[in-house]
N, C-alpha and C. Protein backbone atom coordinates (compact mmCIF):
# COMPACT_ATOMS: atom_id res chain seq x y z
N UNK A 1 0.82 -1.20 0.00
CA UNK A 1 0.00 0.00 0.00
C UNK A 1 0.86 1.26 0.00
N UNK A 2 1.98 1.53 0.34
CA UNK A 2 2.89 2.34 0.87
C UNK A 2 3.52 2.83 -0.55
N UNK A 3 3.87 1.65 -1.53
CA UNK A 3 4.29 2.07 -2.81
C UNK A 3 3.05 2.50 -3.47
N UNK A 4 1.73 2.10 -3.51
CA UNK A 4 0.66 2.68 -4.35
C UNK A 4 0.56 4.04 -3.96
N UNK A 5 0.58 4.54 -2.82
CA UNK A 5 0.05 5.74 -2.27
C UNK A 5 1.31 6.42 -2.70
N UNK A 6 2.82 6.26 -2.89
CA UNK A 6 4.10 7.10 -3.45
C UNK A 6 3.82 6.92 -4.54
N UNK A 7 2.74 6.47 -5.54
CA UNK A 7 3.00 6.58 -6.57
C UNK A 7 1.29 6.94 -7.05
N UNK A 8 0.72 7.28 -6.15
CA UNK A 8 -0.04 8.25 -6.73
C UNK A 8 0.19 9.28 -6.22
N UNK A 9 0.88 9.48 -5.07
CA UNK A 9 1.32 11.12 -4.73
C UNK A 9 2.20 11.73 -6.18
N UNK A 10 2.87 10.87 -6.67
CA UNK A 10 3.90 11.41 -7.77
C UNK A 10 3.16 11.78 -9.04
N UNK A 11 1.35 11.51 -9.28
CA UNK A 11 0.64 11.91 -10.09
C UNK A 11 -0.62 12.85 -10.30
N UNK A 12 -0.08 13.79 -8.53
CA UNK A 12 -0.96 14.32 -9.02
C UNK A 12 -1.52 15.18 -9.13
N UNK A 13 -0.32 15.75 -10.18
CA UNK A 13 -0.63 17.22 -11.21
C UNK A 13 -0.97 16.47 -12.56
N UNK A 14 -1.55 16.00 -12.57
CA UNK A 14 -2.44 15.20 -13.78
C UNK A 14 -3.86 15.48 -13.43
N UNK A 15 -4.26 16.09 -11.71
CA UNK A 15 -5.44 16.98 -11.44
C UNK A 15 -5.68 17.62 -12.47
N UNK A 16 -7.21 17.82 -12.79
CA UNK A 16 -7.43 19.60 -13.96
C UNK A 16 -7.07 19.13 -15.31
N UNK A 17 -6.05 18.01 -15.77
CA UNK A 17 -5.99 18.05 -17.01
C UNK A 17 -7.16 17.01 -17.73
N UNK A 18 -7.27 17.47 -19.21
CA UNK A 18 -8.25 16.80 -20.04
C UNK A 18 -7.57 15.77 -20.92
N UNK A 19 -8.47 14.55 -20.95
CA UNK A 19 -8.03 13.58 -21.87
C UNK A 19 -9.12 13.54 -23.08
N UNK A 20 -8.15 13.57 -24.18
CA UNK A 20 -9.05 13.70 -25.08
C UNK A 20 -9.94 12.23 -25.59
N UNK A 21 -9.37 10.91 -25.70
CA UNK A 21 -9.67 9.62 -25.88
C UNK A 21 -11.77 9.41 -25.14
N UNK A 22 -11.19 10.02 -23.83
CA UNK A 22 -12.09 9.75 -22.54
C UNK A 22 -13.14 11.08 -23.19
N UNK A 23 -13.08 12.17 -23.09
CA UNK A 23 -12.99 13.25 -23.18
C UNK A 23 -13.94 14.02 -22.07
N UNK A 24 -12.90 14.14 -21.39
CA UNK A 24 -13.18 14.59 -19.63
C UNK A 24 -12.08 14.95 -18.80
N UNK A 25 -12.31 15.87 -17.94
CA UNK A 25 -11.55 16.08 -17.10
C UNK A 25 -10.74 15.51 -15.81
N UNK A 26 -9.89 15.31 -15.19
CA UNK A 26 -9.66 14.71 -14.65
C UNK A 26 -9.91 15.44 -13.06
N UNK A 27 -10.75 14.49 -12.49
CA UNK A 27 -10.64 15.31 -11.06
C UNK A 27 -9.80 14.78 -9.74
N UNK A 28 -9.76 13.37 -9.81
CA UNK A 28 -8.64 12.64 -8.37
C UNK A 28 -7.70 11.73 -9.25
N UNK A 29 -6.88 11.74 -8.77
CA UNK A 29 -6.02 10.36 -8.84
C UNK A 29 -6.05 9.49 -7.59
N UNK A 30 -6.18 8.58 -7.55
CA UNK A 30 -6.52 7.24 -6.11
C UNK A 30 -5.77 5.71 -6.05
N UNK A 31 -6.07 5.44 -4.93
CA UNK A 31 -4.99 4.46 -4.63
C UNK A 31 -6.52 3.83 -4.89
N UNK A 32 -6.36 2.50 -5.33
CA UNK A 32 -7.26 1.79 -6.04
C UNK A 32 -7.41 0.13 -6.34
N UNK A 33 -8.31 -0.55 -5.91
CA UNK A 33 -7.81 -2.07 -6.10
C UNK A 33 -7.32 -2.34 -7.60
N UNK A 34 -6.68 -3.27 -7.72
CA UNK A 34 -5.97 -3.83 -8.71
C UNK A 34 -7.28 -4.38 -9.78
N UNK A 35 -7.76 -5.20 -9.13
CA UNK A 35 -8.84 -6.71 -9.82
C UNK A 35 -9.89 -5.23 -10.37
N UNK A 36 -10.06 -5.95 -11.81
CA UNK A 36 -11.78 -5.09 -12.40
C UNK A 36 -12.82 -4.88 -11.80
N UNK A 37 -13.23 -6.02 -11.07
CA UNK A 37 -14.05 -6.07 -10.11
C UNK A 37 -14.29 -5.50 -9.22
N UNK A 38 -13.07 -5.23 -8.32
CA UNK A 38 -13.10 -4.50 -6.68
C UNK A 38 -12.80 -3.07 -7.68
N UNK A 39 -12.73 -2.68 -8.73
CA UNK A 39 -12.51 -1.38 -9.31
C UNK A 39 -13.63 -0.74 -9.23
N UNK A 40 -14.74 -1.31 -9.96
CA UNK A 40 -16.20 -1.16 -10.01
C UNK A 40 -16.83 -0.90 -8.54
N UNK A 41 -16.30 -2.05 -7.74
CA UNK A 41 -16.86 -1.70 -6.58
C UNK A 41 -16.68 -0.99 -5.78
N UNK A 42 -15.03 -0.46 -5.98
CA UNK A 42 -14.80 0.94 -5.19
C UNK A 42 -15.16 1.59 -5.65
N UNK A 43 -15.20 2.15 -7.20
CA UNK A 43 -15.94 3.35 -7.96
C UNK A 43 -17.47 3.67 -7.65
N UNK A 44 -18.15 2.47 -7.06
CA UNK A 44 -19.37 2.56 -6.42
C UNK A 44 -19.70 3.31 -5.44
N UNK A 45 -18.61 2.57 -4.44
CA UNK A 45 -18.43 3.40 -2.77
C UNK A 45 -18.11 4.90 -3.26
N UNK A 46 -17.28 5.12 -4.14
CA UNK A 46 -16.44 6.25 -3.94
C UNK A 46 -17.71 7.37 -4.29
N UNK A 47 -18.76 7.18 -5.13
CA UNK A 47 -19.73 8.12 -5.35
C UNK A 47 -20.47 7.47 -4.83
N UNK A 48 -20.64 7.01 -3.57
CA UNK A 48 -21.83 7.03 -2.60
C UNK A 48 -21.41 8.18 -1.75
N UNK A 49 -19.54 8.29 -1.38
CA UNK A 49 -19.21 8.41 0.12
C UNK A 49 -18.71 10.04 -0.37
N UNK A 50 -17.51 9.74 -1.58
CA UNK A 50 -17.17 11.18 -1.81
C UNK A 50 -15.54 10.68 -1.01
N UNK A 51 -15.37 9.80 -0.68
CA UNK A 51 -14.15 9.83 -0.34
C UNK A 51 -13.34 7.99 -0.68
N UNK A 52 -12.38 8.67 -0.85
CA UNK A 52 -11.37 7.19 -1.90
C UNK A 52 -10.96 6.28 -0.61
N UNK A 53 -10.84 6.88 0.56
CA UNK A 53 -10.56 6.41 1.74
C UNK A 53 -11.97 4.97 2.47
N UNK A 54 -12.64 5.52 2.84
CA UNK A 54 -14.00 4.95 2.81
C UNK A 54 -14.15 4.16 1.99
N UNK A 55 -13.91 4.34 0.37
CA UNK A 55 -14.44 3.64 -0.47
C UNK A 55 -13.44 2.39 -0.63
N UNK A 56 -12.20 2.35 -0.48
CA UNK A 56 -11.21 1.39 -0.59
C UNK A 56 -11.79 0.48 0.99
N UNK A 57 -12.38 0.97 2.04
CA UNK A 57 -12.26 0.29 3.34
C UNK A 57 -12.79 -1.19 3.24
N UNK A 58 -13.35 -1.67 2.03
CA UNK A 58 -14.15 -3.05 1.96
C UNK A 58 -12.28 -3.97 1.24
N UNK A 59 -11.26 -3.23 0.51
CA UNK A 59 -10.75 -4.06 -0.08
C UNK A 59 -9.46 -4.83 0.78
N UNK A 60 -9.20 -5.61 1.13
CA UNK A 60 -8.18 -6.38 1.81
C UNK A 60 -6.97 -7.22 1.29
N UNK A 61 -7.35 -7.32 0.07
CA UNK A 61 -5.98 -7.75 -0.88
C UNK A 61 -5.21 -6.79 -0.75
N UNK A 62 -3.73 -7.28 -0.45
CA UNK A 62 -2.41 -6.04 -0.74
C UNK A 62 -1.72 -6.09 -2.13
N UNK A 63 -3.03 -6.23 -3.25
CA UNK A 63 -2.36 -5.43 -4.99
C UNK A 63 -3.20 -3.91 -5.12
N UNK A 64 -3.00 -3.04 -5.34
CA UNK A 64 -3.23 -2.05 -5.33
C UNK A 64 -2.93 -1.22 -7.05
N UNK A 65 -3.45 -0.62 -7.19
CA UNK A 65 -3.03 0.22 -8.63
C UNK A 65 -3.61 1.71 -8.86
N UNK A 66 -3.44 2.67 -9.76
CA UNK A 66 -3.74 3.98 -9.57
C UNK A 66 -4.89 4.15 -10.49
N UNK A 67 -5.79 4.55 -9.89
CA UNK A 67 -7.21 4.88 -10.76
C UNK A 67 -7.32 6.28 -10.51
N UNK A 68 -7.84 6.85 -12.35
CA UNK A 68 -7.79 8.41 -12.58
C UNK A 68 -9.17 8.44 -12.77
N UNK A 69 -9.94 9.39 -11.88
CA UNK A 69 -11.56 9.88 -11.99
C UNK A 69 -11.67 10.82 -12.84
N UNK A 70 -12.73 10.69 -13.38
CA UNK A 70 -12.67 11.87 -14.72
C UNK A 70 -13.79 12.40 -14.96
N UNK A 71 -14.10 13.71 -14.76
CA UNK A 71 -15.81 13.98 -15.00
C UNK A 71 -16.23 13.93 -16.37
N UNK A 72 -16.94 13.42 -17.02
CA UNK A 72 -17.51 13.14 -18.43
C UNK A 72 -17.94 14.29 -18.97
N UNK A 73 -17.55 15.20 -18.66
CA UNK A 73 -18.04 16.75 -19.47
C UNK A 73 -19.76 16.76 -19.09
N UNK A 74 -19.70 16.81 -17.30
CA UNK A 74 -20.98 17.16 -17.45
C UNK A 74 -22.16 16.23 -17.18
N UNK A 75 -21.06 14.62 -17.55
CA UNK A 75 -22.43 13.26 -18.11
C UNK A 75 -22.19 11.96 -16.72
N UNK A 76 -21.33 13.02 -15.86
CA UNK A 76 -21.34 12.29 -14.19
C UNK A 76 -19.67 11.88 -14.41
N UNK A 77 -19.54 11.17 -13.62
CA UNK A 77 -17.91 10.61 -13.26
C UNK A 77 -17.27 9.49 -13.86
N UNK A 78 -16.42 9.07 -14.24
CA UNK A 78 -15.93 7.65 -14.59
C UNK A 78 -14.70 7.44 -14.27
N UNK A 79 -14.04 6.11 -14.33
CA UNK A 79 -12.84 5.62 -14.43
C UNK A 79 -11.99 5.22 -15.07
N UNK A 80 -10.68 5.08 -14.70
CA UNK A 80 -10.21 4.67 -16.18
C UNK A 80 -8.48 4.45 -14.98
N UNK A 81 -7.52 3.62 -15.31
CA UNK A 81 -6.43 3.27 -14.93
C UNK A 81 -5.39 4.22 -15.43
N UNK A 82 -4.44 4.21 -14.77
CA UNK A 82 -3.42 5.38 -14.73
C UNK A 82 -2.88 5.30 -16.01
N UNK A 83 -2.25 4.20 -16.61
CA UNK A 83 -1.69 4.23 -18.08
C UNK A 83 -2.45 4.32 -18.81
N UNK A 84 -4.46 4.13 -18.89
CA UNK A 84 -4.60 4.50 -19.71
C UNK A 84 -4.45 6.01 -20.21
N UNK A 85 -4.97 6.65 -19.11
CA UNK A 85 -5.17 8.10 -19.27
C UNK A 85 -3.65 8.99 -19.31
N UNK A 86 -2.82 8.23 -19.41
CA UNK A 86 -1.61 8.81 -19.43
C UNK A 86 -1.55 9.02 -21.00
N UNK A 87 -2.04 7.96 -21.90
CA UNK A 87 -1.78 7.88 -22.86
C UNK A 87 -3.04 8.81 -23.59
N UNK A 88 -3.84 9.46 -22.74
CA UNK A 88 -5.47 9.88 -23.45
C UNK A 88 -4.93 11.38 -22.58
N UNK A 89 -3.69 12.07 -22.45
CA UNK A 89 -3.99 13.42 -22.08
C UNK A 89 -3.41 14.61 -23.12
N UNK A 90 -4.20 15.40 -23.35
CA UNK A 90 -4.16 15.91 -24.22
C UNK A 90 -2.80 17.25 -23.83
């Protein structure tokens, strides 16, 4: 957990920027389960609670990975993994 969280601290002035692929803004970068599954299901918590903290509190596996939130221009929130949107910023 210790390396996920140093390595989303190291991303995040990638805040505010737009990806064009996605085409949305980016609003958090988050420490984030690994598996598709627990992705979905934190992305669930995380817009129930409003917080990445809370929303990770159900996951107990130690794989971890960086998930970039992105407002849809307007059309609510989504997700998307750190390399993708690395590769979708304009």
């Amino acid at each position: 957990m210790a390396e996920a969280r140093r390595e989303c601290e190291r991303y995040q002035h990638l805040v505010g920027r737009m990806m064009h692929g996605k085409r949305g803004r980016i609003t958090k970068v988050v420490v984030a389960p690994m598996d598709e599954i627990n992705k979905h299901m934190f992305f669930e918590r995380y817009q129930e609670t409003g917080c990445e903290i809370q929303a990770l509190g159900f996951y107990q596996v130690p794989y971890y990975d960086i998930m970039i939130i992105y407002d849809r221009e307007g059309k609510g929130l989504d997700f998307t993994d750190l390399r993708t949107a690395i590769r979708q910023l304009s």
